[in-house]
C-alpha atoms as a PDB file:
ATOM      1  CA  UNK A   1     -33.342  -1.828  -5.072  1.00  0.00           C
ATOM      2  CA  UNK A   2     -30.185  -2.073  -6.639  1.00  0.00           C
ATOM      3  CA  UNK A   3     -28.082  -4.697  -7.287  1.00  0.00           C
ATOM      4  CA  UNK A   4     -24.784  -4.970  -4.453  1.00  0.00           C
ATOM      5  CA  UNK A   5     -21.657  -4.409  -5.884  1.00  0.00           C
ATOM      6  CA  UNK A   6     -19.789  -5.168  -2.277  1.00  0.00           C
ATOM      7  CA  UNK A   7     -20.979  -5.583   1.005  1.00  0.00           C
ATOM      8  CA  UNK A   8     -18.765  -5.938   4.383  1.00  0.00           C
ATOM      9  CA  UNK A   9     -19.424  -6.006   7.939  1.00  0.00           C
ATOM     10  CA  UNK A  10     -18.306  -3.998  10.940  1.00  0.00           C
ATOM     11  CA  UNK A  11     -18.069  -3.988  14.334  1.00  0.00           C
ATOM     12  CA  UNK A  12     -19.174  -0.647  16.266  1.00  0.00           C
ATOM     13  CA  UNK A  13     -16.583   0.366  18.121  1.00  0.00           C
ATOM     14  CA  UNK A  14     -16.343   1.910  21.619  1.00  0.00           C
ATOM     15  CA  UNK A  15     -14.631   4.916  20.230  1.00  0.00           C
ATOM     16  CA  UNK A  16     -17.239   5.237  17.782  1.00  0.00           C
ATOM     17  CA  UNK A  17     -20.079   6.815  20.268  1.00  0.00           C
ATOM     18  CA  UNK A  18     -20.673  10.747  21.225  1.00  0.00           C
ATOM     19  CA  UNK A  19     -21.825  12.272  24.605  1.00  0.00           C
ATOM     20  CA  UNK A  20     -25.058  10.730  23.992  1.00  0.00           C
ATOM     21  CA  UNK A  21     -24.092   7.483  23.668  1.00  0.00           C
ATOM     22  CA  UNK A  22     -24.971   6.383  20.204  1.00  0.00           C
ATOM     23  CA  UNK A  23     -22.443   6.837  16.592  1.00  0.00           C
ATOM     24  CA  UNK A  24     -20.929   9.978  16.203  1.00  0.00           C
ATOM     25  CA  UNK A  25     -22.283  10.869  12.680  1.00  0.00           C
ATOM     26  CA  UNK A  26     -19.220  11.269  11.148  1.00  0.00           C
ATOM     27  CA  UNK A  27     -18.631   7.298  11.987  1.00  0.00           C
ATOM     28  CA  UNK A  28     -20.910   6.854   9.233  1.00  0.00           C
ATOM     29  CA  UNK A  29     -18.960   8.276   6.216  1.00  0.00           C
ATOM     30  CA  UNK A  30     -16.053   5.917   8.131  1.00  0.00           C
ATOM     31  CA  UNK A  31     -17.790   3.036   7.868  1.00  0.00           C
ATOM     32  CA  UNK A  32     -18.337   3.884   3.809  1.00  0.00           C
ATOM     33  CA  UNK A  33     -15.051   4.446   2.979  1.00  0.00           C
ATOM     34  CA  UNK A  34     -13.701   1.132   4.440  1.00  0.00           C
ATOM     35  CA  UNK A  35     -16.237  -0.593   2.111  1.00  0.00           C
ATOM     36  CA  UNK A  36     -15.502   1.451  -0.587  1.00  0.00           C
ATOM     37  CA  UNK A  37     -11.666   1.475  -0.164  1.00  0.00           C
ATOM     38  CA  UNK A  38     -12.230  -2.636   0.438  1.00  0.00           C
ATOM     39  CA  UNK A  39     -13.865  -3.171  -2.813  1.00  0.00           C
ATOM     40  CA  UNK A  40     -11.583  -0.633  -4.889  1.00  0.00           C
ATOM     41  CA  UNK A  41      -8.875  -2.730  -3.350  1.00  0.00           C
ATOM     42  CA  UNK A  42     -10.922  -6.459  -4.515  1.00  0.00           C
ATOM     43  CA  UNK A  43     -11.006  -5.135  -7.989  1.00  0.00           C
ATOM     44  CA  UNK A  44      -7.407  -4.164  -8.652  1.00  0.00           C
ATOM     45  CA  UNK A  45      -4.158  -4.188  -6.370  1.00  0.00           C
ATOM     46  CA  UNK A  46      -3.343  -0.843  -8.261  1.00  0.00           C
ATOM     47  CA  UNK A  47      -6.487   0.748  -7.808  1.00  0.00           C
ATOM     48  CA  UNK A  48      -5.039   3.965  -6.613  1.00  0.00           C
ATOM     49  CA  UNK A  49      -1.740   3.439  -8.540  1.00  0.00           C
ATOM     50  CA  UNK A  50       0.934   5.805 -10.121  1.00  0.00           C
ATOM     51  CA  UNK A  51      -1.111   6.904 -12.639  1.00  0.00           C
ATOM     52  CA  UNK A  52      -4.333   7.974 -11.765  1.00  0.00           C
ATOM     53  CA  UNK A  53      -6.711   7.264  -8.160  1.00  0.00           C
ATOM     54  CA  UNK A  54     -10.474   8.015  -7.084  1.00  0.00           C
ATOM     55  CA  UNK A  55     -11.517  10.777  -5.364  1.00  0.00           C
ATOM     56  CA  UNK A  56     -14.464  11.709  -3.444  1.00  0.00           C
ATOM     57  CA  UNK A  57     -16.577  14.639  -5.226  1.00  0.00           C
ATOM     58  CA  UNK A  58     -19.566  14.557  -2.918  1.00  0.00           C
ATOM     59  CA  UNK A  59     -20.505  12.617  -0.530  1.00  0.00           C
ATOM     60  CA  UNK A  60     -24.616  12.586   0.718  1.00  0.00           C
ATOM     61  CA  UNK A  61     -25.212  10.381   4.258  1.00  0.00           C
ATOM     62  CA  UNK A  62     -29.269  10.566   5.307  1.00  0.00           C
ATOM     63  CA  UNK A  63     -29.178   9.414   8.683  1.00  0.00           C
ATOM     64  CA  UNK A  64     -32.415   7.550   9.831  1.00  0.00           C
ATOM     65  CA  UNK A  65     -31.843   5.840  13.345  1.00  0.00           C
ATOM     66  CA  UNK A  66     -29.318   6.133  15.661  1.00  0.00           C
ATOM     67  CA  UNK A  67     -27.017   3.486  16.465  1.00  0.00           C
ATOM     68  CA  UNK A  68     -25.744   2.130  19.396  1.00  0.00           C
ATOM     69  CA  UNK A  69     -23.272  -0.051  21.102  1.00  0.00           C
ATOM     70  CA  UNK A  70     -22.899  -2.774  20.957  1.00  0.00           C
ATOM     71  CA  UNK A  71     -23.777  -3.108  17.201  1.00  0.00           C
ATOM     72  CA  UNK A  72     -22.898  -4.815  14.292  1.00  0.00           C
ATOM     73  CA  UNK A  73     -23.446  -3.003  11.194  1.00  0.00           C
ATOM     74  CA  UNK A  74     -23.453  -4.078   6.999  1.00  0.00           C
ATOM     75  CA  UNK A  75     -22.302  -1.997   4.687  1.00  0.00           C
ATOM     76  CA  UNK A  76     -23.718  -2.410   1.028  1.00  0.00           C
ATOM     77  CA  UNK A  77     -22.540  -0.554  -2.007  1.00  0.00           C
ATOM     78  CA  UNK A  78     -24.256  -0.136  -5.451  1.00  0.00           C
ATOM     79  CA  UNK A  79     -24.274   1.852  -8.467  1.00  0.00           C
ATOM     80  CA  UNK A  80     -26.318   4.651  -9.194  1.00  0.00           C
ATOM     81  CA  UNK A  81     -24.748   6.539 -11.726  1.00  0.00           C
ATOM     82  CA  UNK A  82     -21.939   5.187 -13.828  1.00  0.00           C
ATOM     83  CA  UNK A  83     -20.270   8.348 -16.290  1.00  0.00           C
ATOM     84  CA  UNK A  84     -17.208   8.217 -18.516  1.00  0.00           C
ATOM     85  CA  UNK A  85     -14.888   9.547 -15.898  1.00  0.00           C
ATOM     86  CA  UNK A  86     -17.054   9.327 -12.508  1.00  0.00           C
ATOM     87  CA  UNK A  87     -19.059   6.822 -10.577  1.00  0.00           C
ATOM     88  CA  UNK A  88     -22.369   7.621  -8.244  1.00  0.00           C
ATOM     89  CA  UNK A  89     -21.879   4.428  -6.004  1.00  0.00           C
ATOM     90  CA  UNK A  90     -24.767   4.303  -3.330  1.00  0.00           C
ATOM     91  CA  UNK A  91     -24.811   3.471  -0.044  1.00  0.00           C
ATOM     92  CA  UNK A  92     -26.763   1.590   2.816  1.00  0.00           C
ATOM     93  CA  UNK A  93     -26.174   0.599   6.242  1.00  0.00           C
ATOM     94  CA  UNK A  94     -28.015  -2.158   8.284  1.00  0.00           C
ATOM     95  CA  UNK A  95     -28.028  -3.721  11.445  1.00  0.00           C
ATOM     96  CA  UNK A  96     -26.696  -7.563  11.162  1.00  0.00           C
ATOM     97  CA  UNK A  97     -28.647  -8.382  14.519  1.00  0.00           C
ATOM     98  CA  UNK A  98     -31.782  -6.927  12.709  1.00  0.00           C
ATOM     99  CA  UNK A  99     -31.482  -6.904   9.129  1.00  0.00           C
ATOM    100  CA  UNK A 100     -34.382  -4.544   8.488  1.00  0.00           C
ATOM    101  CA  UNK A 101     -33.550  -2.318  10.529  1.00  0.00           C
ATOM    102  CA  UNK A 102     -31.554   0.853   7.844  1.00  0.00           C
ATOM    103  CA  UNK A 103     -29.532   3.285  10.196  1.00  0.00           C
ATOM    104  CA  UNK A 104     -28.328   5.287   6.850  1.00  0.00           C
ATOM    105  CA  UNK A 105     -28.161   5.261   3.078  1.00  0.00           C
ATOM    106  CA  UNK A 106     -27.191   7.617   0.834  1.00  0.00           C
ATOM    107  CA  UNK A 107     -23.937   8.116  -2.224  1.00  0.00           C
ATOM    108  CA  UNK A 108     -20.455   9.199  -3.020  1.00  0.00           C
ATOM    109  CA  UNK A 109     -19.384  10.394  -6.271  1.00  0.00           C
ATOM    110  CA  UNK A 110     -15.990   9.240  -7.345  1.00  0.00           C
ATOM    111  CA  UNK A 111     -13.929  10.940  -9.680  1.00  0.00           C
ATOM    112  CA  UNK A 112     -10.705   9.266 -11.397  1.00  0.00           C
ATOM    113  CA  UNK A 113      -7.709  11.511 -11.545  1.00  0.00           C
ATOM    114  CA  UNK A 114      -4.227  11.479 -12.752  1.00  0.00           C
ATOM    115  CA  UNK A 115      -1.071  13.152 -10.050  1.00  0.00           C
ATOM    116  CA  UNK A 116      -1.696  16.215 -12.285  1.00  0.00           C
ATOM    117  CA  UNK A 117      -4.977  17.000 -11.320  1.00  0.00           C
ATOM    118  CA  UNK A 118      -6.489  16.231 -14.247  1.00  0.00           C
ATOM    119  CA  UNK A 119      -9.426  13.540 -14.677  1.00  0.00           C
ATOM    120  CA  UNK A 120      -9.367  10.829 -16.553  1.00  0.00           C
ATOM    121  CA  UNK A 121     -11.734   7.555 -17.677  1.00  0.00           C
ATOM    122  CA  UNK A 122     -12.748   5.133 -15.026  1.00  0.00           C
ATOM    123  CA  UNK A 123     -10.524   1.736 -14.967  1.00  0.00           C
ATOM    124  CA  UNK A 124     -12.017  -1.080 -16.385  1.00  0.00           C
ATOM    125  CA  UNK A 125     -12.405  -3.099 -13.458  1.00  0.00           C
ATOM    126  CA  UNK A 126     -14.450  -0.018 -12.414  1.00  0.00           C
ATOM    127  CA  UNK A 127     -16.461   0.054 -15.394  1.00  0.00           C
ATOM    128  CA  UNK A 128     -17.002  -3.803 -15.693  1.00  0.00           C
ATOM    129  CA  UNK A 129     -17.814  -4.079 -12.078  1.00  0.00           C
ATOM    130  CA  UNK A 130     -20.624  -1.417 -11.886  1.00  0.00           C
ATOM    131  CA  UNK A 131     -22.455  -2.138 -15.493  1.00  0.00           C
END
């Protein structure tokens, strides 16, 4: 297993469930993006600045167990694949009641772009924080 760039915690919310009362699946790519966005934001204040920001290429979620309410979940991120201008960072999510218990893993790619559309390197806090 990797090593965990950033981890937080989160509640499962009401709102969260579908008719059959367990996490709408597109919950899950919510939950990753608050982690992600958190630890973008713990790196740099100006992690999406003026000149360039990340943005999601592909996203993969493999569900593996439903989860239910109430629930509170950990989300871990990690690098998989670190390129001049992109970043693979993985993704897992456990229960914190059960801590082996995986409800989903999978990765985002990241790309850094400038406003004109154009990519550019990864920041070095990027960089330093996923080697």
């Amino acid at each position: 297993m990797s090593s965990i760039l950033y981890a937080i915690e989160q509640e499962v919310r009401w709102r969260d469930l579908d008719a059959f009362n367990h996490v709408n699946n597109a919950s899950y790519l919510g939950y990753v993006e608050e982690a992600r966005v958190r630890w973008f934001k713990s790196l740099s204040t100006d992690w999406a600045g003026e000149a360039s920001a990340p943005i999601l290429a592909a996203i993969t979620m493999n569900y593996r167990r439903p989860v239910g309410w109430p629930e509170s979940l950990r989300i871990e991120l990690f690098t998989e694949r670190l390129g001049n201008k992109s970043v693979t960072v993985g993704h897992r999510i456990f229960s914190t009641t059960q801590p082996d218990v995986l409800y989903a893993d999978g990765h985002a790619v990241m790309v850094w772009m400038n406003r004109d559309g154009q990519t550019v390197p990864l920041p070095d806090a990027i960089r330093r924080a996923c080697e």
